[in-house]
Every structure is written in C-alpha cells, then in structure tokens.
PDB file of N, CA and C in Angstrom:
ATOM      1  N   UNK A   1       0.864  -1.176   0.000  1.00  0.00           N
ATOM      2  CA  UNK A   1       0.000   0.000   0.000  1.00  0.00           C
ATOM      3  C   UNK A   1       0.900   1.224   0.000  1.00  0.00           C
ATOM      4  N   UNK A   2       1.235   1.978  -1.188  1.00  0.00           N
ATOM      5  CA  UNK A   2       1.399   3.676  -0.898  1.00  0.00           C
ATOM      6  C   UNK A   2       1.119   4.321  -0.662  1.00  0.00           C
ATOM      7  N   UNK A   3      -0.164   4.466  -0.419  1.00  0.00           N
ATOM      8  CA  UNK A   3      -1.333   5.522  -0.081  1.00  0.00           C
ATOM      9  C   UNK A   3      -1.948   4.463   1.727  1.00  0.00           C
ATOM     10  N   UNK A   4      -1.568   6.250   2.833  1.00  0.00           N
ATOM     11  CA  UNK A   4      -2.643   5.583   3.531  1.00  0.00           C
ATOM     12  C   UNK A   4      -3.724   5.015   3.820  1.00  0.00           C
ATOM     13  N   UNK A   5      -4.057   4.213   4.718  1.00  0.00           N
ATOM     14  CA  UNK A   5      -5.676   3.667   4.603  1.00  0.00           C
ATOM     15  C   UNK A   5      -6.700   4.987   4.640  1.00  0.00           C
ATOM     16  N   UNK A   6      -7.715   4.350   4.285  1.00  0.00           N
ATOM     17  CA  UNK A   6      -8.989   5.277   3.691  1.00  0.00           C
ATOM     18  C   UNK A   6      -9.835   5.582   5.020  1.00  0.00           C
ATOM     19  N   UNK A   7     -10.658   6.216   5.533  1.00  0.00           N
ATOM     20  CA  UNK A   7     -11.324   6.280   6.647  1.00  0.00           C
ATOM     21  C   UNK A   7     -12.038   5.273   6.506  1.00  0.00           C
ATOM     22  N   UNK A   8     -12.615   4.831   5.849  1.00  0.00           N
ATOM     23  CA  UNK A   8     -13.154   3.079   5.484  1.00  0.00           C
ATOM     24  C   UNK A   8     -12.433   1.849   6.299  1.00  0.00           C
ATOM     25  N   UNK A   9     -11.243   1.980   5.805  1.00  0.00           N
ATOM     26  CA  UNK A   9     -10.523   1.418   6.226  1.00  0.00           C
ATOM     27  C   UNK A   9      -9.810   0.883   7.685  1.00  0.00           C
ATOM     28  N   UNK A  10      -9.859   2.315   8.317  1.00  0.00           N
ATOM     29  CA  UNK A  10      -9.475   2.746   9.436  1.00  0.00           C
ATOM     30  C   UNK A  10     -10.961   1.954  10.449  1.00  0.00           C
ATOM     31  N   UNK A  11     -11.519   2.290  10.056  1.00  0.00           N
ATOM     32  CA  UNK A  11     -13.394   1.958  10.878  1.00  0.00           C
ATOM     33  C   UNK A  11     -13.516   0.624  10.856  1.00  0.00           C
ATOM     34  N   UNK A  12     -12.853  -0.191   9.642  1.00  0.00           N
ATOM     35  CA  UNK A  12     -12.707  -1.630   9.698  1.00  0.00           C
ATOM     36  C   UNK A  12     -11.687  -2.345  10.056  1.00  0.00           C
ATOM     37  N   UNK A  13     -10.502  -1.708  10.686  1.00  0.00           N
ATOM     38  CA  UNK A  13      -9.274  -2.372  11.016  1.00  0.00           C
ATOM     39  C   UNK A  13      -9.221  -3.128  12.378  1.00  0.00           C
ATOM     40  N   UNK A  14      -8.748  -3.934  12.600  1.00  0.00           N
ATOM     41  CA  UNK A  14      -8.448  -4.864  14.115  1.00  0.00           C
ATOM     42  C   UNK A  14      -7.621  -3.965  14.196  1.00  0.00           C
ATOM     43  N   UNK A  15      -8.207  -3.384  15.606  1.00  0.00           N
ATOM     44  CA  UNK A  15      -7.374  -2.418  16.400  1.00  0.00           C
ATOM     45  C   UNK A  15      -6.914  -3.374  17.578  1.00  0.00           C
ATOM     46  N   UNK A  16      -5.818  -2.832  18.473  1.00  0.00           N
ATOM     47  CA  UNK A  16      -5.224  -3.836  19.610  1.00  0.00           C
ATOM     48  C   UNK A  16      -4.844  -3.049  20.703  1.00  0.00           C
ATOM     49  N   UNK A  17      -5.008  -3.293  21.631  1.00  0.00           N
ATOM     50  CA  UNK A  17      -4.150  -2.369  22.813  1.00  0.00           C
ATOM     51  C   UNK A  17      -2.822  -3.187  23.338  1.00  0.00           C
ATOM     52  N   UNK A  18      -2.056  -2.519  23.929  1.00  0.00           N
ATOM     53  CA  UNK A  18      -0.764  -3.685  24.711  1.00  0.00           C
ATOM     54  C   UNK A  18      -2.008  -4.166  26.194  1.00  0.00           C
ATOM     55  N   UNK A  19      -0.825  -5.551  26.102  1.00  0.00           N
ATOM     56  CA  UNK A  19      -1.080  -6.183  27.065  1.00  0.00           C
ATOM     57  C   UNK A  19      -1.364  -5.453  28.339  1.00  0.00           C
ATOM     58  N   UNK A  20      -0.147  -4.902  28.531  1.00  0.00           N
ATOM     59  CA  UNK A  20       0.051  -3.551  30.254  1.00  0.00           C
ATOM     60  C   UNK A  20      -1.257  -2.517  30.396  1.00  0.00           C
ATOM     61  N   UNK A  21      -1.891  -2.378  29.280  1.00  0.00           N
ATOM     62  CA  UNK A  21      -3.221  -1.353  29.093  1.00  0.00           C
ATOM     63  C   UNK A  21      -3.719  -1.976  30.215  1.00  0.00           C
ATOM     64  N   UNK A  22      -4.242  -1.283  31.387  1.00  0.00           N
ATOM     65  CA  UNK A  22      -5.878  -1.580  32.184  1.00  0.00           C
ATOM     66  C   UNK A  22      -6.992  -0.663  31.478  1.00  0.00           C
ATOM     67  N   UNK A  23      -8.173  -1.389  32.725  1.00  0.00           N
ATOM     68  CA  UNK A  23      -9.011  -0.909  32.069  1.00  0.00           C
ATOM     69  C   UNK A  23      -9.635   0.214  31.898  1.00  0.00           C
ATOM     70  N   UNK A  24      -8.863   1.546  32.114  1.00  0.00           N
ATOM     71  CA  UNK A  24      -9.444   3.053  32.252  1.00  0.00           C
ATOM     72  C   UNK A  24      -8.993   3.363  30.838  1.00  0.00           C
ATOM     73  N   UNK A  25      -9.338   3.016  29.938  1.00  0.00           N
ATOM     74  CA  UNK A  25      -9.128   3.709  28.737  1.00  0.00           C
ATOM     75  C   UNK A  25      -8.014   4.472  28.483  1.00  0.00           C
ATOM     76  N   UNK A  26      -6.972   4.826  28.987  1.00  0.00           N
ATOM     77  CA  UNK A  26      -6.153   5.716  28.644  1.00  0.00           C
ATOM     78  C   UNK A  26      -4.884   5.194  28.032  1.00  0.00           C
ATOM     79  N   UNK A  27      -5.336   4.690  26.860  1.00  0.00           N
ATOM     80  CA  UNK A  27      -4.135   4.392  25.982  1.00  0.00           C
ATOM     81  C   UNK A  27      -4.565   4.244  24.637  1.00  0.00           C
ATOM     82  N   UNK A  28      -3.785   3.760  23.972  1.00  0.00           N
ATOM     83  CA  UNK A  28      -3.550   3.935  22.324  1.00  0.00           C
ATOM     84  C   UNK A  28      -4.045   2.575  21.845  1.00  0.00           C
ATOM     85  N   UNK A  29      -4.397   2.489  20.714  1.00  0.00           N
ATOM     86  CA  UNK A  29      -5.013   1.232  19.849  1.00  0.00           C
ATOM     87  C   UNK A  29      -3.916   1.492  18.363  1.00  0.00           C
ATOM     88  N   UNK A  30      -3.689   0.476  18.129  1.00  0.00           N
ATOM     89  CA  UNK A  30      -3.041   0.382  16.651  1.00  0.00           C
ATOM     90  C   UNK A  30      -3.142  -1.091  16.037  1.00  0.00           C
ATOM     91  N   UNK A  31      -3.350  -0.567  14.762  1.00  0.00           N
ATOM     92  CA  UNK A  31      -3.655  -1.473  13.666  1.00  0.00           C
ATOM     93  C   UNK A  31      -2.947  -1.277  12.662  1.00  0.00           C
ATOM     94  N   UNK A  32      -2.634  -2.490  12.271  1.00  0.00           N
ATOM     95  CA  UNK A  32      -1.454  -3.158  11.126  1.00  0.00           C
ATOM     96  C   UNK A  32      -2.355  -2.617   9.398  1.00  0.00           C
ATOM     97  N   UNK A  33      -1.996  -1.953   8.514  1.00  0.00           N
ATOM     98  CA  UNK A  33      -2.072  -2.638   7.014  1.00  0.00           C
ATOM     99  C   UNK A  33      -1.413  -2.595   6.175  1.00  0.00           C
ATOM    100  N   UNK A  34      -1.156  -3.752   5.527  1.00  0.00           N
ATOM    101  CA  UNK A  34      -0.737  -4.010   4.510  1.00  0.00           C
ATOM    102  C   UNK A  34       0.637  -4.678   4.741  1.00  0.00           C
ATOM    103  N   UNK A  35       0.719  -5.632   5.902  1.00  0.00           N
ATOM    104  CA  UNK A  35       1.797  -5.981   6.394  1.00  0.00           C
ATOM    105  C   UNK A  35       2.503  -4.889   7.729  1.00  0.00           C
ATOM    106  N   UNK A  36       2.262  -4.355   7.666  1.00  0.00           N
ATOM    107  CA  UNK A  36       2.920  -2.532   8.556  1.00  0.00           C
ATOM    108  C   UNK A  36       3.521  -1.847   7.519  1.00  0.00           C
ATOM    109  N   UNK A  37       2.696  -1.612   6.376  1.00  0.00           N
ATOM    110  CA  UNK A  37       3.649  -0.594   5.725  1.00  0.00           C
ATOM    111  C   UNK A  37       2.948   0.914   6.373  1.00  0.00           C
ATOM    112  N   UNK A  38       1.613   0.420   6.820  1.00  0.00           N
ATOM    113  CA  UNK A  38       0.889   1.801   7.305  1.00  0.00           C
ATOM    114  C   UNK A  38       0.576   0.939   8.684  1.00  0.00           C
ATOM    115  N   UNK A  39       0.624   1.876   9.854  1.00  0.00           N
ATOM    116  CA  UNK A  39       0.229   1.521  11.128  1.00  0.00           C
ATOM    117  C   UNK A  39      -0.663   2.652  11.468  1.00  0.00           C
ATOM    118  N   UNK A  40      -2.060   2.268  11.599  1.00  0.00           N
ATOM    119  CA  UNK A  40      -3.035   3.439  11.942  1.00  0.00           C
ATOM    120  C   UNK A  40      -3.041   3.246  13.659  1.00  0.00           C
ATOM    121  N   UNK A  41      -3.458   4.492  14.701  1.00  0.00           N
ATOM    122  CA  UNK A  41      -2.962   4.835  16.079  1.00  0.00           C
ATOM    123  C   UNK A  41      -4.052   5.768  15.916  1.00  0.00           C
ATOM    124  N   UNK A  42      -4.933   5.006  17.800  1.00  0.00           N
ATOM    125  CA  UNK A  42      -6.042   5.866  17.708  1.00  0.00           C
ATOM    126  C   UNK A  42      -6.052   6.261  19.066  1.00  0.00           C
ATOM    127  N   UNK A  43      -6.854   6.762  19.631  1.00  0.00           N
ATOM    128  CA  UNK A  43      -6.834   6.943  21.199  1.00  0.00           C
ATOM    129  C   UNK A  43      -8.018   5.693  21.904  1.00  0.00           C
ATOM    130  N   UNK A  44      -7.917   5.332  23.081  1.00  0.00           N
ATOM    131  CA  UNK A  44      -9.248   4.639  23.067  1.00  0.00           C
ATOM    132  C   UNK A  44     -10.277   5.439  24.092  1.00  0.00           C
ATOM    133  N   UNK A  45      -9.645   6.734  24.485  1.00  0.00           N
ATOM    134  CA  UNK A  45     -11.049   7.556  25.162  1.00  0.00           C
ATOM    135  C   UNK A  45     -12.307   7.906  23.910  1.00  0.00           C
ATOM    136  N   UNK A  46     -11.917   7.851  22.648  1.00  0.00           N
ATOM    137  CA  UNK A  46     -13.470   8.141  22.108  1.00  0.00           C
ATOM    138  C   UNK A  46     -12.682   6.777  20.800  1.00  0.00           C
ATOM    139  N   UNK A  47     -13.300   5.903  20.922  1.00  0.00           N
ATOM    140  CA  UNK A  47     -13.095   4.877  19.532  1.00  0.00           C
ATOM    141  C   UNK A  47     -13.837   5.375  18.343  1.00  0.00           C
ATOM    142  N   UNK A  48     -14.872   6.325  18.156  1.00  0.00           N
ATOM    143  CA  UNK A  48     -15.537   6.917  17.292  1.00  0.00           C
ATOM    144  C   UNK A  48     -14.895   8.235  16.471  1.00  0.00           C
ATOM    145  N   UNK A  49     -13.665   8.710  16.864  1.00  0.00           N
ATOM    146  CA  UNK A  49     -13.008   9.529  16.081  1.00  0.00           C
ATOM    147  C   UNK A  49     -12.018   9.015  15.242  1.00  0.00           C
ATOM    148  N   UNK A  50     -11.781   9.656  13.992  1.00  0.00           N
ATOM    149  CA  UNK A  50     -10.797   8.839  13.487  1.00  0.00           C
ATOM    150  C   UNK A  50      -9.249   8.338  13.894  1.00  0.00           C
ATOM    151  N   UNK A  51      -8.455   7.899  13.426  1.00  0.00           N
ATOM    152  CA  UNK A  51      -7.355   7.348  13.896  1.00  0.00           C
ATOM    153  C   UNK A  51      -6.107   7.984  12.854  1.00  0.00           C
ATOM    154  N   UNK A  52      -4.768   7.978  13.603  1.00  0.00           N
ATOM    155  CA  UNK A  52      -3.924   8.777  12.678  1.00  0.00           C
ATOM    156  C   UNK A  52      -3.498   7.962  11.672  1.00  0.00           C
ATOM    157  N   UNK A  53      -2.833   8.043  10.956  1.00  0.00           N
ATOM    158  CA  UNK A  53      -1.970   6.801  10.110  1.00  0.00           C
ATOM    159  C   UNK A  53      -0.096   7.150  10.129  1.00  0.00           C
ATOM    160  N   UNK A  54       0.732   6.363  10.352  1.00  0.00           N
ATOM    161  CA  UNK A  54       1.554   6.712  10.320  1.00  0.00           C
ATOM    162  C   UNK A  54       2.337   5.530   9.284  1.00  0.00           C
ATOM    163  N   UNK A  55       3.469   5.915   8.206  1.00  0.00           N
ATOM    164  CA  UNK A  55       4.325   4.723   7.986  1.00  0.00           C
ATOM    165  C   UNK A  55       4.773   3.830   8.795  1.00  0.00           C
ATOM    166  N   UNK A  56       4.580   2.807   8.319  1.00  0.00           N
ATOM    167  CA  UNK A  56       5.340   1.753   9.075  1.00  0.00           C
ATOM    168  C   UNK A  56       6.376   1.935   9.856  1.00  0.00           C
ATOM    169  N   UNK A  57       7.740   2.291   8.656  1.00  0.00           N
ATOM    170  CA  UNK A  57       8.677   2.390   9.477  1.00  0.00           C
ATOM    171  C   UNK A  57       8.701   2.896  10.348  1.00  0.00           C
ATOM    172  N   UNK A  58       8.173   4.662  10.253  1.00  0.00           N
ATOM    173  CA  UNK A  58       8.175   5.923  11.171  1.00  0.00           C
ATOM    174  C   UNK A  58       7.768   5.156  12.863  1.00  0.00           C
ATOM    175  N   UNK A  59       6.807   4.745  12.620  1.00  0.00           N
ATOM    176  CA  UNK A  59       6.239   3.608  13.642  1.00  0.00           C
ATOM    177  C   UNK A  59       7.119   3.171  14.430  1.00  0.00           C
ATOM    178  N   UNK A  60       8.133   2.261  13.593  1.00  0.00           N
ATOM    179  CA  UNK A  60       9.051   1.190  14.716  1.00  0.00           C
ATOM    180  C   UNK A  60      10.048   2.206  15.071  1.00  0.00           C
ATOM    181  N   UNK A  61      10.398   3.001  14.393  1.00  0.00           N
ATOM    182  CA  UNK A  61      11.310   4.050  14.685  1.00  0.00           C
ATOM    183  C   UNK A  61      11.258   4.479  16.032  1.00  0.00           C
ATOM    184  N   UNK A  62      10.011   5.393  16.222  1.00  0.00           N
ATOM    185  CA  UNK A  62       9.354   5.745  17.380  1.00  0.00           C
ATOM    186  C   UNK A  62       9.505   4.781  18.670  1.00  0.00           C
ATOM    187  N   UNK A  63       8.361   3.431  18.411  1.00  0.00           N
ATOM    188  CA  UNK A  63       8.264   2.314  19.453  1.00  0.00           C
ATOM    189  C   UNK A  63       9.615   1.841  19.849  1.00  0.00           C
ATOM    190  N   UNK A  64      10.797   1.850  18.893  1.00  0.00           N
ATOM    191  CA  UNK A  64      12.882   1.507  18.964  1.00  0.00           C
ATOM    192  C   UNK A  64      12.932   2.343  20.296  1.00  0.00           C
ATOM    193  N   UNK A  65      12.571   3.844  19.383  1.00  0.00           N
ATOM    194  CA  UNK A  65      13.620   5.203  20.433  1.00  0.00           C
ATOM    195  C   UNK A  65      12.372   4.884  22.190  1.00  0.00           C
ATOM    196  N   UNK A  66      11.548   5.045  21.977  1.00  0.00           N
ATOM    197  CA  UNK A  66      11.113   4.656  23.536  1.00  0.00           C
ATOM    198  C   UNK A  66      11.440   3.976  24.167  1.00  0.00           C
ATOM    199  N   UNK A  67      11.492   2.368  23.622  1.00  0.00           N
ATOM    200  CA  UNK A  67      11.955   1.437  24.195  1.00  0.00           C
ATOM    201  C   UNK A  67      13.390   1.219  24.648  1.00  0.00           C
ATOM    202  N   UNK A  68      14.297   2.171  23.796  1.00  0.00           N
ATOM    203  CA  UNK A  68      15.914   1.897  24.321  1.00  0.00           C
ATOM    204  C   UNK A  68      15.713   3.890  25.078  1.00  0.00           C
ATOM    205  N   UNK A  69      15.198   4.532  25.258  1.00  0.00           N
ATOM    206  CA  UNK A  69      15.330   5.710  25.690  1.00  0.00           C
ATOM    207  C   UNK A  69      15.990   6.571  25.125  1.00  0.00           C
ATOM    208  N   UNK A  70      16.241   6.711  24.268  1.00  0.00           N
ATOM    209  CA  UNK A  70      17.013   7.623  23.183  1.00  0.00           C
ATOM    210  C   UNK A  70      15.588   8.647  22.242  1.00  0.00           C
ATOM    211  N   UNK A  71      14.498   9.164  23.018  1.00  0.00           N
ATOM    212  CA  UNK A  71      13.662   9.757  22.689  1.00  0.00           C
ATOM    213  C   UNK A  71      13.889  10.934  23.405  1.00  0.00           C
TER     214      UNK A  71
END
C-alpha cells in the first residue's frame, strides 16, 4: 500500500491495545495494514473519532527510540 488507509478502512481495522493497558481507557489502539507498511494509532477515550496513520517504518522508529530511551 502507498497511499494511507482510507477512513473506510481505518473503521474496519483490528485495532489492539498492549497487554500492560488496564481498564481506564487511557491508551492507544493500533492497527497493522498491509503488512505494517501503514500503522493506523487511535486513542481509546473516544473509539468513534478517526485514527492517525503513520508509515510503518516511522512507527518502529518511534516504538525503537522509547523502548531503548534515546527519545
């Protein structure tokens, strides 16, 4: 996929939270397409607004620098 997902798209995607999420809503949902070339990221206080899309890579980039602290 070169082109991000469509708001269509986004409304139909398996969204996921991490495991560590409880249950007060205050975290992020993300969904895979097209393998992760696009990773859409939503909030889960309103699941009814749309969701961002980010490249794949940009993605692991991000989730890398948090995880080793170099953010």
């Amino acid at each position: 996929m070169t082109t991000p997902p469509t708001a269509a798209q986004l409304a139909g995607a398996s969204w996921r939270t991490s495991t560590y999420s409880g249950p007060q809503n205050e975290c992020v949902e993300v969904a895979d397409f097209e393998g992760g070339s696009w990773v859409g990221v939503r909030d889960t206080k309103d699941r009814t607004r749309p969701g961002l899309t980010v490249p794949g890579p940009a993605w692991s980039a991000l989730v890398n620098a948090l995880n080793t602290g170099t953010l």
